[in-house]
PDB file of N, CA and C in Angstrom:
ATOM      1  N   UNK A   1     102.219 -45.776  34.661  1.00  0.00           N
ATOM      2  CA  UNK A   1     102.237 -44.701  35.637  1.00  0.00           C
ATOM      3  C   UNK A   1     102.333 -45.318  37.036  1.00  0.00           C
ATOM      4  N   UNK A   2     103.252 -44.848  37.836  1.00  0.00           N
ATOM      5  CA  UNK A   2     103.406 -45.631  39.508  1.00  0.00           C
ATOM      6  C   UNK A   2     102.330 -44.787  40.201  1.00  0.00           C
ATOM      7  N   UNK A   3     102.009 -45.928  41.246  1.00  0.00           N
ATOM      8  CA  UNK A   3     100.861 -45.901  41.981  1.00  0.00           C
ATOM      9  C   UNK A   3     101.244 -44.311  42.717  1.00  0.00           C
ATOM     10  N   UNK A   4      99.844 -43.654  43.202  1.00  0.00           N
ATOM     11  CA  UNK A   4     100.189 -42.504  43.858  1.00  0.00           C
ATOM     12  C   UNK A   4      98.988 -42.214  44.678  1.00  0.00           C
ATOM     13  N   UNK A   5      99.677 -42.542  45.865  1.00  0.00           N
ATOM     14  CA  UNK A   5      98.712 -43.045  47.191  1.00  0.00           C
ATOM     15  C   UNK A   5      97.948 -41.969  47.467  1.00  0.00           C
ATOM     16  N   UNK A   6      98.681 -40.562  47.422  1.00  0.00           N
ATOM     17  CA  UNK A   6      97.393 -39.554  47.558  1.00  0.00           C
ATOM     18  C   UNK A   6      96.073 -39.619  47.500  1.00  0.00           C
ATOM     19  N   UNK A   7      95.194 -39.704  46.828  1.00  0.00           N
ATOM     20  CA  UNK A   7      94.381 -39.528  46.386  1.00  0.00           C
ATOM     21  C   UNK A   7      93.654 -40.625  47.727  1.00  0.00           C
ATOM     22  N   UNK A   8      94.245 -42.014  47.545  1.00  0.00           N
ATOM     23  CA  UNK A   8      93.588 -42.577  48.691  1.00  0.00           C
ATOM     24  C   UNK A   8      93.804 -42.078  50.214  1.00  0.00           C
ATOM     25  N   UNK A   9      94.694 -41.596  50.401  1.00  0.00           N
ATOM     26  CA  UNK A   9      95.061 -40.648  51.539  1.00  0.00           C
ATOM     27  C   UNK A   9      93.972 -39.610  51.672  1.00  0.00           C
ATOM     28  N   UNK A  10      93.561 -39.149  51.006  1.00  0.00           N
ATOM     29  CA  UNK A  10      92.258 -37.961  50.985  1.00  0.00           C
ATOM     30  C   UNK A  10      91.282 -38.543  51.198  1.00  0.00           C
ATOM     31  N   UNK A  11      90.565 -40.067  50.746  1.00  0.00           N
ATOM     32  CA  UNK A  11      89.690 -40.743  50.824  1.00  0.00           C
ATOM     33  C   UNK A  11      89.216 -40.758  52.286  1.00  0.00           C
ATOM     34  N   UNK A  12      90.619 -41.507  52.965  1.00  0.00           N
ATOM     35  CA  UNK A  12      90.904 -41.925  54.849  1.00  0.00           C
ATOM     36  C   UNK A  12      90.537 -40.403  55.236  1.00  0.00           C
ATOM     37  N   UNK A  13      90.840 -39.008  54.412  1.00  0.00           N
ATOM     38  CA  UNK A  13      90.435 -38.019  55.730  1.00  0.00           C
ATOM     39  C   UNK A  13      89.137 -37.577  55.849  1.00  0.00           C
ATOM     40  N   UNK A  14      88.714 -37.923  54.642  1.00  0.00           N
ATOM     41  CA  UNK A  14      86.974 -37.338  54.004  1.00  0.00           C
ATOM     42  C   UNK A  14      86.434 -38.158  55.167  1.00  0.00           C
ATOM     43  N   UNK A  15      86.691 -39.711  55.342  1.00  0.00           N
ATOM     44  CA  UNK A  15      86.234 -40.244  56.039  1.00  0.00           C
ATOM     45  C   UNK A  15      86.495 -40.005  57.819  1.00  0.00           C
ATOM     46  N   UNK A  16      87.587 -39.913  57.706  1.00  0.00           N
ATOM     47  CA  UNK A  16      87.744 -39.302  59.286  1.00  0.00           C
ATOM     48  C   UNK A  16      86.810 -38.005  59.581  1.00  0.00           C
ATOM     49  N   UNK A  17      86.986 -37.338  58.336  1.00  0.00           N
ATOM     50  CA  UNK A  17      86.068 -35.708  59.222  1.00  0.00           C
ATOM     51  C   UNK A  17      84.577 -36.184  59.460  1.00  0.00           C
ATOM     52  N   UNK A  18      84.088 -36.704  58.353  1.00  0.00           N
ATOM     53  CA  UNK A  18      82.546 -37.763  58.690  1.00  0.00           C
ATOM     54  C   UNK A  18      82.958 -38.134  60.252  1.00  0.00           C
ATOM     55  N   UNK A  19      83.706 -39.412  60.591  1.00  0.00           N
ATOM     56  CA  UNK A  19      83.592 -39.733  61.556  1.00  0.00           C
ATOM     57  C   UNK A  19      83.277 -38.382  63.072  1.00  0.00           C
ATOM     58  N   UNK A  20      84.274 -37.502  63.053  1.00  0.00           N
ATOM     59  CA  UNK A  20      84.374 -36.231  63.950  1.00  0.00           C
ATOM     60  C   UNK A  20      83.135 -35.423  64.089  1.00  0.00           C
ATOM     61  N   UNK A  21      82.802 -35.217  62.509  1.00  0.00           N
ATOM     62  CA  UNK A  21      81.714 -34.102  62.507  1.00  0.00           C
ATOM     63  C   UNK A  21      80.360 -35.613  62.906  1.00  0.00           C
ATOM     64  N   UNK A  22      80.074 -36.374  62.921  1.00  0.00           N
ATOM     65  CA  UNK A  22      78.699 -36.959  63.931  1.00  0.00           C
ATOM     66  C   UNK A  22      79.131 -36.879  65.108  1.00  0.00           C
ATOM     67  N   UNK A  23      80.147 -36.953  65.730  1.00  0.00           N
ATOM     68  CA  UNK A  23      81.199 -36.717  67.292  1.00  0.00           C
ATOM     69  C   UNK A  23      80.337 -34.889  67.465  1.00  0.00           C
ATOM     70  N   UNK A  24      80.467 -34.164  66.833  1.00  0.00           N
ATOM     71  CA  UNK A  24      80.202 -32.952  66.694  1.00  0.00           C
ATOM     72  C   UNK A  24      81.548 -32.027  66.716  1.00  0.00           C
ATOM     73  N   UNK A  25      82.769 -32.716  66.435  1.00  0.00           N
ATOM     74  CA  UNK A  25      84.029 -32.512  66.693  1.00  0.00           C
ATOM     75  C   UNK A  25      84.399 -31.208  65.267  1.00  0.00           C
ATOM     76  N   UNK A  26      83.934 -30.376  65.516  1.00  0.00           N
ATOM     77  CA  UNK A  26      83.896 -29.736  63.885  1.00  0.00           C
ATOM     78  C   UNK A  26      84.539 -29.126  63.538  1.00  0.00           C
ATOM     79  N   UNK A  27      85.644 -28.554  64.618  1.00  0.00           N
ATOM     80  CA  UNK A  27      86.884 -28.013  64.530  1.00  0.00           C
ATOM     81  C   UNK A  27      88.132 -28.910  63.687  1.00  0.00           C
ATOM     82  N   UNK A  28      88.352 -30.276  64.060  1.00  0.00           N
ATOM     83  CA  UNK A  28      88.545 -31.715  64.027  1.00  0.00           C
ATOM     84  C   UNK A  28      87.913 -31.860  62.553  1.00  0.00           C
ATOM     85  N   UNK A  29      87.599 -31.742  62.563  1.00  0.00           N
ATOM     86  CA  UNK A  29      86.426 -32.327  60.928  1.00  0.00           C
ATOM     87  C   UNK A  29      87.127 -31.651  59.917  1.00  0.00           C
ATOM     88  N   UNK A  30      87.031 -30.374  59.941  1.00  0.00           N
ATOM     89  CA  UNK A  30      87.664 -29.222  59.079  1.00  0.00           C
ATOM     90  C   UNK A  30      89.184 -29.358  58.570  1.00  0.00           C
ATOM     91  N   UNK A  31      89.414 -29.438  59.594  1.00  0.00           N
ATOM     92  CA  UNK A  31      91.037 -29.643  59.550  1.00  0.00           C
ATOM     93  C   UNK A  31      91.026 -31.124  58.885  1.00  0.00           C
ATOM     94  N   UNK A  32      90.458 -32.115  59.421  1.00  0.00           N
ATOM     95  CA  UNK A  32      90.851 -32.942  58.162  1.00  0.00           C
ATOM     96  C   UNK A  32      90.490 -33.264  56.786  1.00  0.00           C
ATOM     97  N   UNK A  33      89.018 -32.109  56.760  1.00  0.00           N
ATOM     98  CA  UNK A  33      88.993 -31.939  55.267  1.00  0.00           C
ATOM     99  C   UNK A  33      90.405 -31.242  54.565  1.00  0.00           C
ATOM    100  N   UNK A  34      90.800 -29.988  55.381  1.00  0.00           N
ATOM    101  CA  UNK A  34      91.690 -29.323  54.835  1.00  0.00           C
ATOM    102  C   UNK A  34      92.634 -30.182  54.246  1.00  0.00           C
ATOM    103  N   UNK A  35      93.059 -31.239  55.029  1.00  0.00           N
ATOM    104  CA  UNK A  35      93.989 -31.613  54.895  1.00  0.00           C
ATOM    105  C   UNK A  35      93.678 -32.789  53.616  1.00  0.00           C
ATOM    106  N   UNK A  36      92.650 -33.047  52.819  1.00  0.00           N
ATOM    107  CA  UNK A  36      92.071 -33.863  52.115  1.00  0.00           C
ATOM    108  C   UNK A  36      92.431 -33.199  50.830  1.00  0.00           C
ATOM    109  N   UNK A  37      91.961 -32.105  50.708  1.00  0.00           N
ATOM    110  CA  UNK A  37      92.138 -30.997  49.833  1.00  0.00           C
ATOM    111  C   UNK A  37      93.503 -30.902  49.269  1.00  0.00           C
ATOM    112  N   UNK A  38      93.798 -30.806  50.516  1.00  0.00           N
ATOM    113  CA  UNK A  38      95.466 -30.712  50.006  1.00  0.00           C
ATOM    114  C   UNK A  38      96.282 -31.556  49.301  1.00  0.00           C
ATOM    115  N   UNK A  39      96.189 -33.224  49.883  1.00  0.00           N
ATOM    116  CA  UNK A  39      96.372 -34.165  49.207  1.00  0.00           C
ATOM    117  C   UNK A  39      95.959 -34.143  47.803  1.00  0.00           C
ATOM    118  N   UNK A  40      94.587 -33.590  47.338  1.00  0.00           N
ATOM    119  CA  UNK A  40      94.284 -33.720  45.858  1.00  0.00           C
ATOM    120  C   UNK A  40      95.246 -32.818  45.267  1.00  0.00           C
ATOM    121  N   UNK A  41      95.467 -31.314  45.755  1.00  0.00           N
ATOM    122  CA  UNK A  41      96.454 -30.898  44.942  1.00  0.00           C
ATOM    123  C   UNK A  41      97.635 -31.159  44.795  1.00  0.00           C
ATOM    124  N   UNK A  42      98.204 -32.118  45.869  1.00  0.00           N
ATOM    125  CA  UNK A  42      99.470 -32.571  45.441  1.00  0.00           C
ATOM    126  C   UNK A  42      99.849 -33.431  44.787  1.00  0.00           C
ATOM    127  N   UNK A  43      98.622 -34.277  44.529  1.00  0.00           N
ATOM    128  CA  UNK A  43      98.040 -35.252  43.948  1.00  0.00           C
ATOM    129  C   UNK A  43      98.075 -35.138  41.916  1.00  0.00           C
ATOM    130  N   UNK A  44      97.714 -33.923  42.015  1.00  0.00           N
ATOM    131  CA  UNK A  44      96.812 -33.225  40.859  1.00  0.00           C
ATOM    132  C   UNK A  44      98.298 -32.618  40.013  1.00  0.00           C
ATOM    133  N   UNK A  45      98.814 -31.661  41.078  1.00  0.00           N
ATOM    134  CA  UNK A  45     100.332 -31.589  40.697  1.00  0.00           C
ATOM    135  C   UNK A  45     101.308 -32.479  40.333  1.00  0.00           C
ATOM    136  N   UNK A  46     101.613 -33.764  40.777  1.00  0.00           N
ATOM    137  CA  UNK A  46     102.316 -34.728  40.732  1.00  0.00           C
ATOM    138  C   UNK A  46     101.781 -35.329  39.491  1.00  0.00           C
ATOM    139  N   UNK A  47     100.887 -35.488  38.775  1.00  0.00           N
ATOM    140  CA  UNK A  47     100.366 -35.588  37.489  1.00  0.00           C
ATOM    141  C   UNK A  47     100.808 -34.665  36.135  1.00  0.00           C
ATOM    142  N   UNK A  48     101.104 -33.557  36.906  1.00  0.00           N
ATOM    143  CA  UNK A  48     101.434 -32.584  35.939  1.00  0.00           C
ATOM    144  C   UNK A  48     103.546 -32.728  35.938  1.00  0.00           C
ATOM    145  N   UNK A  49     103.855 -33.732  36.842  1.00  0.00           N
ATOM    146  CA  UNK A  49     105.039 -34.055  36.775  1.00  0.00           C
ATOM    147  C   UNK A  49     105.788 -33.302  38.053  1.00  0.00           C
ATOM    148  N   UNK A  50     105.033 -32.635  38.401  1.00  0.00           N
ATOM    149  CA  UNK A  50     105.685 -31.609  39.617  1.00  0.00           C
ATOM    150  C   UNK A  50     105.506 -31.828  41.025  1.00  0.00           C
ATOM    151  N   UNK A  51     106.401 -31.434  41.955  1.00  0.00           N
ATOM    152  CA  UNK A  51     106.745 -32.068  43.099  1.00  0.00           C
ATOM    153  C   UNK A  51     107.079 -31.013  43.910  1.00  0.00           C
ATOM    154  N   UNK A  52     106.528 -30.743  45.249  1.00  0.00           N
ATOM    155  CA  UNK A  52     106.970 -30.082  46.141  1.00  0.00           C
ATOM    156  C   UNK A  52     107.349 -30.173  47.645  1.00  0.00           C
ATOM    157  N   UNK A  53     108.538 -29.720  48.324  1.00  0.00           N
ATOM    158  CA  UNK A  53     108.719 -30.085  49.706  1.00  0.00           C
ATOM    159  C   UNK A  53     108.160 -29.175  50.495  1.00  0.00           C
ATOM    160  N   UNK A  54     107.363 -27.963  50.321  1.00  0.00           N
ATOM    161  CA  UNK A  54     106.560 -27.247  51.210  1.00  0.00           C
ATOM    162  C   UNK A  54     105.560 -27.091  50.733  1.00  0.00           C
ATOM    163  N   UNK A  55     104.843 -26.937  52.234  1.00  0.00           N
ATOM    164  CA  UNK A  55     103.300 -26.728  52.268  1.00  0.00           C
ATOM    165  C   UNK A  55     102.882 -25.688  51.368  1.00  0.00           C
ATOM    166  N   UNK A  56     103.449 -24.768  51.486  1.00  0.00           N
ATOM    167  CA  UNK A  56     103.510 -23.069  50.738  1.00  0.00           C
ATOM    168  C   UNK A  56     103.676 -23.624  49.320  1.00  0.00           C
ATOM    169  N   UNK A  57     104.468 -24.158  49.007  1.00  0.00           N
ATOM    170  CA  UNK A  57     104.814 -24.388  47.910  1.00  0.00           C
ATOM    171  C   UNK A  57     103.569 -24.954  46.945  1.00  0.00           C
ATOM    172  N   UNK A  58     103.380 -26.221  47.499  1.00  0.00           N
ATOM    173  CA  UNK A  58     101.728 -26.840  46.742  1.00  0.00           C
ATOM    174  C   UNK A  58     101.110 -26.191  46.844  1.00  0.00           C
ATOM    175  N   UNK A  59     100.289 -25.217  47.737  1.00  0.00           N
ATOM    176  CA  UNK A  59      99.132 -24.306  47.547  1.00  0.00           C
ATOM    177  C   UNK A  59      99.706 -23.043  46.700  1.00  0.00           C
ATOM    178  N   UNK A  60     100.885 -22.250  46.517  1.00  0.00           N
ATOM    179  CA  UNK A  60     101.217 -21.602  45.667  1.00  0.00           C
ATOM    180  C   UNK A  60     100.882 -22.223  43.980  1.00  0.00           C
ATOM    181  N   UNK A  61     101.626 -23.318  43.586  1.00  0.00           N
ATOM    182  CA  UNK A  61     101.448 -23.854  42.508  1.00  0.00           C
ATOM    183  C   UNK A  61     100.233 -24.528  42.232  1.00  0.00           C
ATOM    184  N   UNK A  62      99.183 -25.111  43.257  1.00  0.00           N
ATOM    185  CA  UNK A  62      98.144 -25.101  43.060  1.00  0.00           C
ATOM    186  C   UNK A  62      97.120 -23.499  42.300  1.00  0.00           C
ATOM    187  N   UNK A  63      97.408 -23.082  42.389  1.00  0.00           N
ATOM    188  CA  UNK A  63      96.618 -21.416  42.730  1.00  0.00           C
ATOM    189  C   UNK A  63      97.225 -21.438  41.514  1.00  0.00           C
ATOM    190  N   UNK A  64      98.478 -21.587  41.327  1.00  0.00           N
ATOM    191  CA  UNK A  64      98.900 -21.128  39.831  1.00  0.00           C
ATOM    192  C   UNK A  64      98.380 -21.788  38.807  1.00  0.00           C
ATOM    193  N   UNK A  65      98.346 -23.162  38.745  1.00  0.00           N
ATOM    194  CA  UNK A  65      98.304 -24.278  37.655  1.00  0.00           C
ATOM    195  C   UNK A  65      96.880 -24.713  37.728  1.00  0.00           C
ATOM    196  N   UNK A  66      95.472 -24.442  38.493  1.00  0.00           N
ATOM    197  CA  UNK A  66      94.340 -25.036  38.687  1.00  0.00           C
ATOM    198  C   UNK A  66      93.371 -24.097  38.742  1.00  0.00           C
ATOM    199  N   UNK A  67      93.591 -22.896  39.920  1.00  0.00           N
ATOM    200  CA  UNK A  67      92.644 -22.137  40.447  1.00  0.00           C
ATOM    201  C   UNK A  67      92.486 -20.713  39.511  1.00  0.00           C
ATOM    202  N   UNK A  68      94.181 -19.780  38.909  1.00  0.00           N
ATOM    203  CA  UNK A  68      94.072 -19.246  38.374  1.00  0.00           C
ATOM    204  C   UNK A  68      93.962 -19.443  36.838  1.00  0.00           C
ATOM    205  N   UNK A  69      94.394 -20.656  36.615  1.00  0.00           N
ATOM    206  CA  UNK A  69      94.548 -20.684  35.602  1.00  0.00           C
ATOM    207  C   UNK A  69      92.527 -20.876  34.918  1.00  0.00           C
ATOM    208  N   UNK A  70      92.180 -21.125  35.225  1.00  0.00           N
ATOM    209  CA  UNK A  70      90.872 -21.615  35.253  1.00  0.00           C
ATOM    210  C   UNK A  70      90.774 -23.553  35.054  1.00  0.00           C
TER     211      UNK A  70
END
């Protein structure tokens, strides 16, 4: 299976929002959790063989393949 940096990409933001939110930056924090999150599902998707070029797109097929599905 080829390497798939995501996942460590989410690692760097978990850690950035830590860094922000002791800043008290929490607006800043959020947003890069969000953006952590996101990485796992594209992450999570790309496992399932699937690939997307919009934002809309991964959180659609996320919702489909994870959240609704149970």
């Amino acid at each position: 299976m080829p390497f798939n940096p995501l996942p460590e990409k989410a690692e760097r933001y978990i850690h950035s929002a830590e860094l922000l939110a002791a800043e008290q930056d929490y607006d800043s924090a959020a947003s890069r959790l969000y953006y952590a999150m996101f990485y796992v599902a594209q992450a999570l998707l790309e496992s399932l063989g699937q690939s997307y070029s919009s934002h809309r797109a991964v959180i659609s097929a996320y919702g489909q393949h994870f959240a609704k599905s149970g």
